[in-house]
C-alpha atoms as a PDB file:
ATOM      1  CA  UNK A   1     -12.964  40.314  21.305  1.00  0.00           C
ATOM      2  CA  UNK A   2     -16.559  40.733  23.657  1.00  0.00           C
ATOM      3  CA  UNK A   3     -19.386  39.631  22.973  1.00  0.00           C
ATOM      4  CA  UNK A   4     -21.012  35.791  22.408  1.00  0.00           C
ATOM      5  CA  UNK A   5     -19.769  33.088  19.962  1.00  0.00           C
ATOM      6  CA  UNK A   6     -22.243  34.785  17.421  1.00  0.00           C
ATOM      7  CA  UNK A   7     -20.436  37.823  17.504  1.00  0.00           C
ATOM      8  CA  UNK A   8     -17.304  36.720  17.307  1.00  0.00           C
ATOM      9  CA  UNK A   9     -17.492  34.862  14.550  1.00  0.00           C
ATOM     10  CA  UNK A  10     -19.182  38.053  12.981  1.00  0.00           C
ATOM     11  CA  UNK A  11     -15.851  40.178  14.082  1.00  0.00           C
ATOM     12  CA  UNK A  12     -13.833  37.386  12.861  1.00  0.00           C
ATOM     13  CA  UNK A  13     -15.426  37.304   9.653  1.00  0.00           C
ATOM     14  CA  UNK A  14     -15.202  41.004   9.129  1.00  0.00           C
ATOM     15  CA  UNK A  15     -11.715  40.401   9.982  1.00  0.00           C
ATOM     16  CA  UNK A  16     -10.908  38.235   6.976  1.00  0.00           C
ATOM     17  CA  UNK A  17     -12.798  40.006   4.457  1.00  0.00           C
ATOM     18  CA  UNK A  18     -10.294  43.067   5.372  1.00  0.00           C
ATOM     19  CA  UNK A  19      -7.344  40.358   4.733  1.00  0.00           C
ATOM     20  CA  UNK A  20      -6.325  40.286   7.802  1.00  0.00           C
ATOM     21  CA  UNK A  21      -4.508  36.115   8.968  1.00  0.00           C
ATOM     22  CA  UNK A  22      -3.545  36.133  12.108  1.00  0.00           C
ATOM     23  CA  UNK A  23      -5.015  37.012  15.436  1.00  0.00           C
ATOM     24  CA  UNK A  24      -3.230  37.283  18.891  1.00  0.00           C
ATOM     25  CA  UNK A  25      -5.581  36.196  21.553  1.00  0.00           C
ATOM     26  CA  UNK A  26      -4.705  37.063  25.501  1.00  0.00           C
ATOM     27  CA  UNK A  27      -6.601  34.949  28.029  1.00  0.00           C
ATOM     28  CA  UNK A  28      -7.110  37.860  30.830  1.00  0.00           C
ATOM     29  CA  UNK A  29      -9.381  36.077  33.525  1.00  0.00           C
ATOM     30  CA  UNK A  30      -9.381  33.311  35.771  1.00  0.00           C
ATOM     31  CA  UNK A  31     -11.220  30.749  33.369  1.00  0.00           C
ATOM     32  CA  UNK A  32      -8.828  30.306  30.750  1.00  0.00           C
ATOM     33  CA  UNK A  33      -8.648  26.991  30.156  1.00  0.00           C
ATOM     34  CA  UNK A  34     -12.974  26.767  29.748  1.00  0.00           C
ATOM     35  CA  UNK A  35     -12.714  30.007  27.316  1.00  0.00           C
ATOM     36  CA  UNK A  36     -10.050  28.213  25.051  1.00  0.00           C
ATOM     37  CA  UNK A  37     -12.300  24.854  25.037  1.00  0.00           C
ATOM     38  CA  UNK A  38     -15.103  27.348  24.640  1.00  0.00           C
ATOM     39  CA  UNK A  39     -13.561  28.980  21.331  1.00  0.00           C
ATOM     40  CA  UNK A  40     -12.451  26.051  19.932  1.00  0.00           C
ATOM     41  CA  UNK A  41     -15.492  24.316  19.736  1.00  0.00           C
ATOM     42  CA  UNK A  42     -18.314  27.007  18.876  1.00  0.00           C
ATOM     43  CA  UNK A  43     -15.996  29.863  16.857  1.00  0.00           C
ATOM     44  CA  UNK A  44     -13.023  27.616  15.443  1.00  0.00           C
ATOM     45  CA  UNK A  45     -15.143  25.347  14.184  1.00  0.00           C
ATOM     46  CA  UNK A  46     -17.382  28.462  12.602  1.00  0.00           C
ATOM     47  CA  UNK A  47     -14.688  30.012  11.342  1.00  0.00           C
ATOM     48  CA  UNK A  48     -12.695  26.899   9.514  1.00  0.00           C
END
């Protein structure tokens, strides 16, 4: 997924209304370690 925290809890949402319960996320950049502390914290916590 692109895009802000705001979008991606949009997409996400979108997601579960199709039924859709799992989601494979791949890391491909440098910064992986901020983007999964990122995620956790502002579309995790959105999504839960």
């Amino acid at each position: 997924m692109v895009g802000n925290h705001v979008a991606q809890v949009a997409k996400l949402q979108q997601l579960r209304d199709l039924g859709v319960s799992q989601l494979v996320v791949y890391a491909l950049h440098d910064a992986v370690e901020s983007a999964i502390d990122a995620h956790g914290t502002s579309v995790i916590t959105a999504t839960s």
